[in-house]
PDB file of N, CA and C in Angstrom:
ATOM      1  N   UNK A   1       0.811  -1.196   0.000  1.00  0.00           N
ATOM      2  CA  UNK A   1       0.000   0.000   0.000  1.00  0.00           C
ATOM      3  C   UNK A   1       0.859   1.267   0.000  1.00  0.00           C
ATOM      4  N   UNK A   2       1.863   1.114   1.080  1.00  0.00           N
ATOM      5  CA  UNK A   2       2.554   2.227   0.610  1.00  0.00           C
ATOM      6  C   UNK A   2       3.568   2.514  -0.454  1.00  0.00           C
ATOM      7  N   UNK A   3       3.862   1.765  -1.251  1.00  0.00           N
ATOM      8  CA  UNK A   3       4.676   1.520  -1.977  1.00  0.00           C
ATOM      9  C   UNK A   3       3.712   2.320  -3.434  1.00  0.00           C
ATOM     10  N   UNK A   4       2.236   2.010  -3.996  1.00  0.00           N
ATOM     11  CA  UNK A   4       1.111   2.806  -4.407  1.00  0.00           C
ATOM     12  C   UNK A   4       1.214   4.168  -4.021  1.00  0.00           C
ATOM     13  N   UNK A   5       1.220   4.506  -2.758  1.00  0.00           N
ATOM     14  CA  UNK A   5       0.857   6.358  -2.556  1.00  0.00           C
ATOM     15  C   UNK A   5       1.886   6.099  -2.873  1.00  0.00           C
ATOM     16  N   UNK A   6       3.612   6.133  -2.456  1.00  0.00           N
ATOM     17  CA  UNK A   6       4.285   7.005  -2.860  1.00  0.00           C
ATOM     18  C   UNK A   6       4.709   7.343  -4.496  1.00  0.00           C
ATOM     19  N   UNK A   7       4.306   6.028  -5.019  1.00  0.00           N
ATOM     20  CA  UNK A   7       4.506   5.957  -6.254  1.00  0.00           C
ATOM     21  C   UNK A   7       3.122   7.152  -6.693  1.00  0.00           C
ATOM     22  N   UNK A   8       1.540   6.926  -6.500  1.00  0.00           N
ATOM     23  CA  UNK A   8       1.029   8.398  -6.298  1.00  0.00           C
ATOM     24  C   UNK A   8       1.388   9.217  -6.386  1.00  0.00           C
ATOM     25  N   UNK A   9       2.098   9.609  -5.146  1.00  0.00           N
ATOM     26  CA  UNK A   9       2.640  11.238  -4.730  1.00  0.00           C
ATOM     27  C   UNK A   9       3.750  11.554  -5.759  1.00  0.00           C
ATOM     28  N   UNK A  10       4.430  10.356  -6.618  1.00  0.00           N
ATOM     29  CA  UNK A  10       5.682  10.883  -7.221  1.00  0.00           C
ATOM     30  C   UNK A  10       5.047  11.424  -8.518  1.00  0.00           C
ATOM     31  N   UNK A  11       4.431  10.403  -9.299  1.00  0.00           N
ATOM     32  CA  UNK A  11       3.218  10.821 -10.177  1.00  0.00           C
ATOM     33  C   UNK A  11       2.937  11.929 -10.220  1.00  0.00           C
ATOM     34  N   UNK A  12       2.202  12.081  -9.016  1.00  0.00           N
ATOM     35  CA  UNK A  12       1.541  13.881  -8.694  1.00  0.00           C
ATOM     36  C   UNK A  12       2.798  15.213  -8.702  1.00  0.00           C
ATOM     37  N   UNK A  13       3.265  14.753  -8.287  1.00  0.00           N
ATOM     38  CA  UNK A  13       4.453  15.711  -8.205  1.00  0.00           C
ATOM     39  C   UNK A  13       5.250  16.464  -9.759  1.00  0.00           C
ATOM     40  N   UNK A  14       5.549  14.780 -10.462  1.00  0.00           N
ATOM     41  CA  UNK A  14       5.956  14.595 -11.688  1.00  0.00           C
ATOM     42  C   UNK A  14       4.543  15.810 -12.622  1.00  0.00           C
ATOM     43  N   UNK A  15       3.726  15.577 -12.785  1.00  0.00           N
ATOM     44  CA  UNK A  15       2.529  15.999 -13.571  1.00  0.00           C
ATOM     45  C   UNK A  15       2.290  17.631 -12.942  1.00  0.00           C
ATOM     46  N   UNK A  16       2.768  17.745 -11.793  1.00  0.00           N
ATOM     47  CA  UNK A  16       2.601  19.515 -11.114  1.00  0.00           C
ATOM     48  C   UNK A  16       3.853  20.046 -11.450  1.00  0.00           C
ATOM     49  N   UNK A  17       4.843  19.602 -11.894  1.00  0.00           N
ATOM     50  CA  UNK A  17       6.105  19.965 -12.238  1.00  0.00           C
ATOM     51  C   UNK A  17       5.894  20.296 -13.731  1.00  0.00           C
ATOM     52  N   UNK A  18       5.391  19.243 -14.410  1.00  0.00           N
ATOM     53  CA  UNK A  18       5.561  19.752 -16.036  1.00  0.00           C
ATOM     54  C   UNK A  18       4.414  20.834 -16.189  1.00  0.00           C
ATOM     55  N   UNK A  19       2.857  20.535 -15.226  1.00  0.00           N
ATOM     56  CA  UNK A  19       2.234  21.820 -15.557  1.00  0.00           C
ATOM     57  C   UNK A  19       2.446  23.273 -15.453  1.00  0.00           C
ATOM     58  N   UNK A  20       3.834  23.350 -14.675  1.00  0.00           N
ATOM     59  CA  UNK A  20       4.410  24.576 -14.125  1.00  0.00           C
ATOM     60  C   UNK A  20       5.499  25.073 -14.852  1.00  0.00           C
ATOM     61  N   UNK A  21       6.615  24.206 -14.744  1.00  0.00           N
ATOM     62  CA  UNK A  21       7.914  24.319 -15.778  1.00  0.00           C
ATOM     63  C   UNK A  21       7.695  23.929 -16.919  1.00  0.00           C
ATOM     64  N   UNK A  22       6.991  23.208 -17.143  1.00  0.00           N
ATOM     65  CA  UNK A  22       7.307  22.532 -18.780  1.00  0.00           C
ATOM     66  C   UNK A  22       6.493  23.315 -19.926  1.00  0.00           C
ATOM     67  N   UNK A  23       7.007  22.887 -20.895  1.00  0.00           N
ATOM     68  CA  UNK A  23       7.036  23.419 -22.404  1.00  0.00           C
ATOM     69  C   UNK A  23       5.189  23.810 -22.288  1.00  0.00           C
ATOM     70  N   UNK A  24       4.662  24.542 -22.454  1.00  0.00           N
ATOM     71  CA  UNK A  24       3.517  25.033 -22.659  1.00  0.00           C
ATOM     72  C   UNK A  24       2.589  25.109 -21.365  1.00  0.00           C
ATOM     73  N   UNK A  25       3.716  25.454 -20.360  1.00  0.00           N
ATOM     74  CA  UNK A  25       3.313  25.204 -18.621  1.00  0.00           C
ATOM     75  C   UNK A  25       2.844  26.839 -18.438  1.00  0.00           C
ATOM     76  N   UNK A  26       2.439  26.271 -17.163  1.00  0.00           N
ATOM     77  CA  UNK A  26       1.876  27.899 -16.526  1.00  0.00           C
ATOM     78  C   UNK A  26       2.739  29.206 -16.662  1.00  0.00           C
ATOM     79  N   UNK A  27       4.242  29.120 -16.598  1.00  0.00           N
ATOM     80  CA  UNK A  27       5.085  30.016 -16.437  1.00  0.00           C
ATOM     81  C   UNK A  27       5.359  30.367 -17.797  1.00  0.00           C
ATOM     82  N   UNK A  28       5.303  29.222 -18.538  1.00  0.00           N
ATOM     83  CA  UNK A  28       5.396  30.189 -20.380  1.00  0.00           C
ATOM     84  C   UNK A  28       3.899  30.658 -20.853  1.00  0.00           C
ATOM     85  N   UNK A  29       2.966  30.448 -20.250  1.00  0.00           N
ATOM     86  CA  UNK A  29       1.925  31.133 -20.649  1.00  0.00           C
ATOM     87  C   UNK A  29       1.912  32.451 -20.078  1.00  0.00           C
ATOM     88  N   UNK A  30       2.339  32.543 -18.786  1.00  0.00           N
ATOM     89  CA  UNK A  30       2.854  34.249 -18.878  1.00  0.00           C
ATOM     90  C   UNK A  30       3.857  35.116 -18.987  1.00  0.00           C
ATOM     91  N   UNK A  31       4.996  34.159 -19.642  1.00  0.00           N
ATOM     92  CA  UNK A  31       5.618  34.976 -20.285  1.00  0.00           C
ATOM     93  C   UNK A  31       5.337  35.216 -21.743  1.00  0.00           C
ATOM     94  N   UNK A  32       4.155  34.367 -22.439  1.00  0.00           N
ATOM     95  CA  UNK A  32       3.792  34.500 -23.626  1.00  0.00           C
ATOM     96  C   UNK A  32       2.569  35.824 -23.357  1.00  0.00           C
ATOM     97  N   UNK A  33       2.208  35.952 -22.448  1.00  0.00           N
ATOM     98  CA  UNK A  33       1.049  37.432 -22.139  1.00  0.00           C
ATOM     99  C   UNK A  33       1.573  38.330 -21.787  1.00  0.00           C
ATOM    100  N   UNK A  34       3.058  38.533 -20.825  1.00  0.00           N
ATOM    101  CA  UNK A  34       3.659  39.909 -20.942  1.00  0.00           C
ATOM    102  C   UNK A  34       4.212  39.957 -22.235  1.00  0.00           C
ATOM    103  N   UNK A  35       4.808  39.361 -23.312  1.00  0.00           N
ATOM    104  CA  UNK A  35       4.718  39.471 -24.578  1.00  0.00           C
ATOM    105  C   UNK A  35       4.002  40.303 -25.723  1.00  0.00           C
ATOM    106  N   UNK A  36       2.423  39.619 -25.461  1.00  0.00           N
ATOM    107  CA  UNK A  36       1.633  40.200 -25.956  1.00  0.00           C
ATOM    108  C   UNK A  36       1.212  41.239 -25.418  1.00  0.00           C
ATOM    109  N   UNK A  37       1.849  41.613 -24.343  1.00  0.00           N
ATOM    110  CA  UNK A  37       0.546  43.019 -23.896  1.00  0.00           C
ATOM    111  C   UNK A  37       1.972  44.129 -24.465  1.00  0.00           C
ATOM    112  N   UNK A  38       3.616  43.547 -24.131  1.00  0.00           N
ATOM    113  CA  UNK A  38       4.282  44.557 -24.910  1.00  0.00           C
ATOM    114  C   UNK A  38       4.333  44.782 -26.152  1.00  0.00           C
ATOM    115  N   UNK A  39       3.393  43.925 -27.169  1.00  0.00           N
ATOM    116  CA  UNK A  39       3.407  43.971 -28.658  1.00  0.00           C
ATOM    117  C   UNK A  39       2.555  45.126 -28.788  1.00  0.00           C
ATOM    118  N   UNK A  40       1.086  44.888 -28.097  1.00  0.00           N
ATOM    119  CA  UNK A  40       0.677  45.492 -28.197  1.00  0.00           C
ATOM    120  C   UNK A  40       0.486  47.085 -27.756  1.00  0.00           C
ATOM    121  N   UNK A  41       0.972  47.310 -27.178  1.00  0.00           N
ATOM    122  CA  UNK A  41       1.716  49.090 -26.783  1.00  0.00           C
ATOM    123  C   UNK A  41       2.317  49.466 -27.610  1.00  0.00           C
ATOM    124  N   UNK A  42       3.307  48.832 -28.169  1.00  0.00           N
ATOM    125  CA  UNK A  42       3.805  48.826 -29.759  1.00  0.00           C
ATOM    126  C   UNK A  42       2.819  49.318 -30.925  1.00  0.00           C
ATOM    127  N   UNK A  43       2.146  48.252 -30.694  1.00  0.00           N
ATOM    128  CA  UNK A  43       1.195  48.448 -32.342  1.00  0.00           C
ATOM    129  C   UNK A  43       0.874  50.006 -32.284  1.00  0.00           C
ATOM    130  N   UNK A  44       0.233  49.798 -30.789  1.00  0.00           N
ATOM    131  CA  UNK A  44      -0.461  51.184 -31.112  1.00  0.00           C
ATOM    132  C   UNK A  44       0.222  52.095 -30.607  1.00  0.00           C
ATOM    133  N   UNK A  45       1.369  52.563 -30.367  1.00  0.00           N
ATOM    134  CA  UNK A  45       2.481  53.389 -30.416  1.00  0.00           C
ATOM    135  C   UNK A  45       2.370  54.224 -32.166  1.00  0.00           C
ATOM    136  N   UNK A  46       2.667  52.712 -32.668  1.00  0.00           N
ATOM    137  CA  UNK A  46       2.760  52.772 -34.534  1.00  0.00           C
ATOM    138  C   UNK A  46       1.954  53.161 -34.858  1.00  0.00           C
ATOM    139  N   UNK A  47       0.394  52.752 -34.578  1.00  0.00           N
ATOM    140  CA  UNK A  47      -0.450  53.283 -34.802  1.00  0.00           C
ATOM    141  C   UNK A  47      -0.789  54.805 -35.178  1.00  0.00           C
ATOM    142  N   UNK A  48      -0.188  55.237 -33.842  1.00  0.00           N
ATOM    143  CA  UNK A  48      -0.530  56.721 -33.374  1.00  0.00           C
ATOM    144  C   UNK A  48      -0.047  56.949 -34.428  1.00  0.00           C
ATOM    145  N   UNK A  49       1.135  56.821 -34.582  1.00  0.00           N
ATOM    146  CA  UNK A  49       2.669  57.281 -35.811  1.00  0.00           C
ATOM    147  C   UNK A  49       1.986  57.468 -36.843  1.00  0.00           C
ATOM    148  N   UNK A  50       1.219  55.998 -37.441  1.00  0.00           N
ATOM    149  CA  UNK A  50       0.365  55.888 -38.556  1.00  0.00           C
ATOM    150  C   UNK A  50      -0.330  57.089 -39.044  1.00  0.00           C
ATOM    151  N   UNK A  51      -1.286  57.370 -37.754  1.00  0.00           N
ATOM    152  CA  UNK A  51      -2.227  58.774 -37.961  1.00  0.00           C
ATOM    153  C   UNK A  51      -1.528  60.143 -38.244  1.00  0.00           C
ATOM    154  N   UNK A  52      -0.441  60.046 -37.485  1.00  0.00           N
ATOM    155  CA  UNK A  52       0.284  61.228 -37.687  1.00  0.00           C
ATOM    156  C   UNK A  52       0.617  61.583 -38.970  1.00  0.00           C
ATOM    157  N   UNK A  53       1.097  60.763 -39.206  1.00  0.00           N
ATOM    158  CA  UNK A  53       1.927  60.547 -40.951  1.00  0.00           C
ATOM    159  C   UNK A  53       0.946  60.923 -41.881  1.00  0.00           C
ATOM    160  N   UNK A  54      -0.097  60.067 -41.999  1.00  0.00           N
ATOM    161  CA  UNK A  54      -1.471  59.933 -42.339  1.00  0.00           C
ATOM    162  C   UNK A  54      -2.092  61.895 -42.251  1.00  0.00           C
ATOM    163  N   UNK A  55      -2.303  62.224 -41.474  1.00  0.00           N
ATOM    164  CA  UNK A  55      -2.351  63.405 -41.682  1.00  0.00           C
ATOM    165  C   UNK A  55      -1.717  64.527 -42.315  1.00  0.00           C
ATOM    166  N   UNK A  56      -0.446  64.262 -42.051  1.00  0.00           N
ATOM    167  CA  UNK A  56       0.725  65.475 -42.808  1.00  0.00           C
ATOM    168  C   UNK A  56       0.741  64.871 -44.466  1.00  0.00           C
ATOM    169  N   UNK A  57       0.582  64.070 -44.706  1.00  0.00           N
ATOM    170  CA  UNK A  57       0.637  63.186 -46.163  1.00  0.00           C
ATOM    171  C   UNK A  57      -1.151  64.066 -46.627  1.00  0.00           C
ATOM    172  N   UNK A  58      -1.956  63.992 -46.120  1.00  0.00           N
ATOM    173  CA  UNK A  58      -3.294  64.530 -46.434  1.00  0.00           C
ATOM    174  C   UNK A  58      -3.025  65.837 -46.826  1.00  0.00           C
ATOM    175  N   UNK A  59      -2.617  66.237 -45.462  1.00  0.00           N
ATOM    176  CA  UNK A  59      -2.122  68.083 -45.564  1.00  0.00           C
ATOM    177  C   UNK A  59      -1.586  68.353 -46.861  1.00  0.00           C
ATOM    178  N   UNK A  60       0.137  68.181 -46.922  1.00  0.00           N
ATOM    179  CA  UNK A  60       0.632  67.947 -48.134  1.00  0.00           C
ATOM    180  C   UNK A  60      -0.078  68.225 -49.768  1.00  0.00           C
ATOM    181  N   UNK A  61      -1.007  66.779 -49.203  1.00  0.00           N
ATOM    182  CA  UNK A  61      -1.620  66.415 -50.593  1.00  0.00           C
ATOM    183  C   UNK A  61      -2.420  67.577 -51.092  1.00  0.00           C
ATOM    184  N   UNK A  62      -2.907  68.740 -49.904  1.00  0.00           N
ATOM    185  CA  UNK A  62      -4.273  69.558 -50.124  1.00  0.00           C
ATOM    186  C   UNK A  62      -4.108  70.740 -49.725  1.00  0.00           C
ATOM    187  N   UNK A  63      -3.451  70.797 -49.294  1.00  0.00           N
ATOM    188  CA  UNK A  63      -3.531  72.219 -48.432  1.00  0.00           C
ATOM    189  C   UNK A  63      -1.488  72.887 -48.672  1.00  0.00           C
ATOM    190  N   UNK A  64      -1.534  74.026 -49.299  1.00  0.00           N
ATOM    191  CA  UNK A  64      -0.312  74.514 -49.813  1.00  0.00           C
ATOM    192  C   UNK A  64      -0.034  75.319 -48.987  1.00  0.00           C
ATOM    193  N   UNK A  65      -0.804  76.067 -47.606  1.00  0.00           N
ATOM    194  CA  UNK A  65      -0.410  76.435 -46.661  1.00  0.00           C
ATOM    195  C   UNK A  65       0.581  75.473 -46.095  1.00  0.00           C
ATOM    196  N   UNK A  66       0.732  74.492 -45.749  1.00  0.00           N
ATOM    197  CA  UNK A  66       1.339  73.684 -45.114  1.00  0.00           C
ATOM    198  C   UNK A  66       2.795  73.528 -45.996  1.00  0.00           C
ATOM    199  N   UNK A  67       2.238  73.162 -46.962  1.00  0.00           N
ATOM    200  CA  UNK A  67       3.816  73.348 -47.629  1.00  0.00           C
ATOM    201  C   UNK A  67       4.536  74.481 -47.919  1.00  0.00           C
ATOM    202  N   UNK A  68       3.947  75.687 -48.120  1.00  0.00           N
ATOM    203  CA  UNK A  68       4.878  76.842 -47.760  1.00  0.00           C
ATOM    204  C   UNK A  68       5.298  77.306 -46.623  1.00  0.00           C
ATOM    205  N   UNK A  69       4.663  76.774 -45.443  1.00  0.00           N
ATOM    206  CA  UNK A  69       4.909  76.471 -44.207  1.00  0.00           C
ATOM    207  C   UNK A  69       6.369  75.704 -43.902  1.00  0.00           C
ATOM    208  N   UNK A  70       6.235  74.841 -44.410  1.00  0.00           N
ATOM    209  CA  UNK A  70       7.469  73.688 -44.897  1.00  0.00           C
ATOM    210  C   UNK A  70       9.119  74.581 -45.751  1.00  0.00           C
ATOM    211  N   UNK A  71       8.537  74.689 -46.167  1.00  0.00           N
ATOM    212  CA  UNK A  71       9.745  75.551 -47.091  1.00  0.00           C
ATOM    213  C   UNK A  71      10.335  76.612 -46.667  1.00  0.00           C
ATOM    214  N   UNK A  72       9.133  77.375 -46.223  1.00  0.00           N
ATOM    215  CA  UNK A  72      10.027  78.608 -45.243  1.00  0.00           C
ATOM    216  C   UNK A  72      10.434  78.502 -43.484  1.00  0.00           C
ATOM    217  N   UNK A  73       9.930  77.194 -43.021  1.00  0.00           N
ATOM    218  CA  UNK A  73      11.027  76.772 -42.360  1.00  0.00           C
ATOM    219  C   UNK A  73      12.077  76.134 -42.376  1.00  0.00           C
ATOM    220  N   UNK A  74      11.928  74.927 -42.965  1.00  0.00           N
ATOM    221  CA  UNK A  74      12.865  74.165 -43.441  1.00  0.00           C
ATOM    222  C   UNK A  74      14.272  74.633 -44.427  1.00  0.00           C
ATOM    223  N   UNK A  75      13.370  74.846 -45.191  1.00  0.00           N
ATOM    224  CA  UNK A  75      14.446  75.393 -46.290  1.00  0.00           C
ATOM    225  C   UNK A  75      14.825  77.322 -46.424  1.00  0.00           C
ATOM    226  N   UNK A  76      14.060  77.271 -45.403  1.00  0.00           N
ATOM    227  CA  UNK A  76      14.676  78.715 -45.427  1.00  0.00           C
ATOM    228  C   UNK A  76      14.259  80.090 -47.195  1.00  0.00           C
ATOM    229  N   UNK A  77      13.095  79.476 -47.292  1.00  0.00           N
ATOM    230  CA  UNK A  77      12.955  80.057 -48.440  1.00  0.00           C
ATOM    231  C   UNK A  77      11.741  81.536 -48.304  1.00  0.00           C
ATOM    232  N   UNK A  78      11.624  82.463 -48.975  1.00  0.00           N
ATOM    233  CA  UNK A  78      11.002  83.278 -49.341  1.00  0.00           C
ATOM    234  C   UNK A  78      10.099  83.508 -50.527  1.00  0.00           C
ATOM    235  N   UNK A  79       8.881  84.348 -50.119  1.00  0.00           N
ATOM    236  CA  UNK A  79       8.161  84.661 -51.122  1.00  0.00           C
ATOM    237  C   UNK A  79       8.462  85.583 -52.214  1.00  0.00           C
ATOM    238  N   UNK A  80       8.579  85.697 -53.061  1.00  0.00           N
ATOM    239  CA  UNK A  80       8.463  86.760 -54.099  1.00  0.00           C
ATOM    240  C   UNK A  80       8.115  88.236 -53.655  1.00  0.00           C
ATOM    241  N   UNK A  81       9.208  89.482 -53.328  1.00  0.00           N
ATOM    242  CA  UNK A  81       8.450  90.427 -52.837  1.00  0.00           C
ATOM    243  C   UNK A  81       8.735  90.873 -51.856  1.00  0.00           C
ATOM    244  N   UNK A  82       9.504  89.615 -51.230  1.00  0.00           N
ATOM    245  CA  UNK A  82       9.532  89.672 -49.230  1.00  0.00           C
ATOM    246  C   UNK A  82      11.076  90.282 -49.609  1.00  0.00           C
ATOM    247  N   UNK A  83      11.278  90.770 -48.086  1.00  0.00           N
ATOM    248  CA  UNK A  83      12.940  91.188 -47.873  1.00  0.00           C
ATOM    249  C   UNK A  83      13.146  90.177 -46.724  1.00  0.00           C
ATOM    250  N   UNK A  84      14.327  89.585 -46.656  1.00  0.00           N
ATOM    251  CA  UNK A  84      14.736  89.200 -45.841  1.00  0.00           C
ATOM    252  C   UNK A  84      15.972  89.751 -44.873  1.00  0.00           C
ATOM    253  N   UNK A  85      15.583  89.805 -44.007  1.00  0.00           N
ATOM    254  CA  UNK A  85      16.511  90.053 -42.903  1.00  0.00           C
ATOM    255  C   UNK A  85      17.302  89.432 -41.990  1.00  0.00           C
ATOM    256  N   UNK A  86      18.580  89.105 -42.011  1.00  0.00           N
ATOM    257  CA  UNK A  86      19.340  88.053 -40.932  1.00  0.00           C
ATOM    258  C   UNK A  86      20.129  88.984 -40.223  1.00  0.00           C
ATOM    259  N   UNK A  87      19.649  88.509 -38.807  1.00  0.00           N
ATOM    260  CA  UNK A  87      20.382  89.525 -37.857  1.00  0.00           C
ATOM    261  C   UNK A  87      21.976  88.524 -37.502  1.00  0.00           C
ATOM    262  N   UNK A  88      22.398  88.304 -36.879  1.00  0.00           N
ATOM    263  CA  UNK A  88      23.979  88.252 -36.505  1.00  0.00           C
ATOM    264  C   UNK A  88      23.974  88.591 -34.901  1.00  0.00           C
ATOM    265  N   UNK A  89      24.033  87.823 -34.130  1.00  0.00           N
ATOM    266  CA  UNK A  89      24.384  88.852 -32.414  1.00  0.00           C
ATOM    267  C   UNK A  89      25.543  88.547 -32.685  1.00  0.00           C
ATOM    268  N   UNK A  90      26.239  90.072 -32.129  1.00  0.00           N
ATOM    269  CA  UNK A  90      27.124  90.033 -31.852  1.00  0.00           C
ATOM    270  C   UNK A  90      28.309  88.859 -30.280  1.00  0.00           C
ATOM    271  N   UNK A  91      29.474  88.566 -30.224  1.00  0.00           N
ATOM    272  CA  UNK A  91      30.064  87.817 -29.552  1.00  0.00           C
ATOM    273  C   UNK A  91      31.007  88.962 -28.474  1.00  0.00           C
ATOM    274  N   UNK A  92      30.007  88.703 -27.630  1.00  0.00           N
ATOM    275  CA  UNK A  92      30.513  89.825 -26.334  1.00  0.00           C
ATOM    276  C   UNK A  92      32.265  88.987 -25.835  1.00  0.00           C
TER     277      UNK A  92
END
């Protein structure tokens, strides 16, 4: 009889061990869900990005305020007409 439980208890032990450590056990199922919850902060990180982009690409496409907006910061350019002025501070 006792020779049954302990063989039991080893059983049991054996089968609570692989449900815990082993290959598709409790402990890789949550490291497979902090996984997914950091994918997903990601996506929609990108996401956001997506919209962003997504908007200035619209702008762009439609609206020429924005791109002369663009040019005369970026590139430092002027309208037809305008004077430009660059000041210089002086180096005390």
């Amino acid at each position: 009889m006792r020779l049954i439980l302990a063989g039991l208890i080893i059983l049991l032990l054996l089968i609570q061990s692989v449900f815990w450590f082993g290959r598709h056990g409790v402990l890789d199922l949550r490291h497979l869900q902090n996984q997914v919850e950091v994918m997903g902060e990601e996506n929609e990180k990108q996401r956001e990005k997506n919209r962003k982009m997504t908007a200035v690409v619209k702008d762009l496409k439609h609206g020429y305020e924005v791109v002369e907006g663009r040019a005369r910061s970026e590139l430092g350019m002027i309208k037809q007409g305008e004077v430009f002025y660059q000041t210089i501070e002086r180096q005390q």
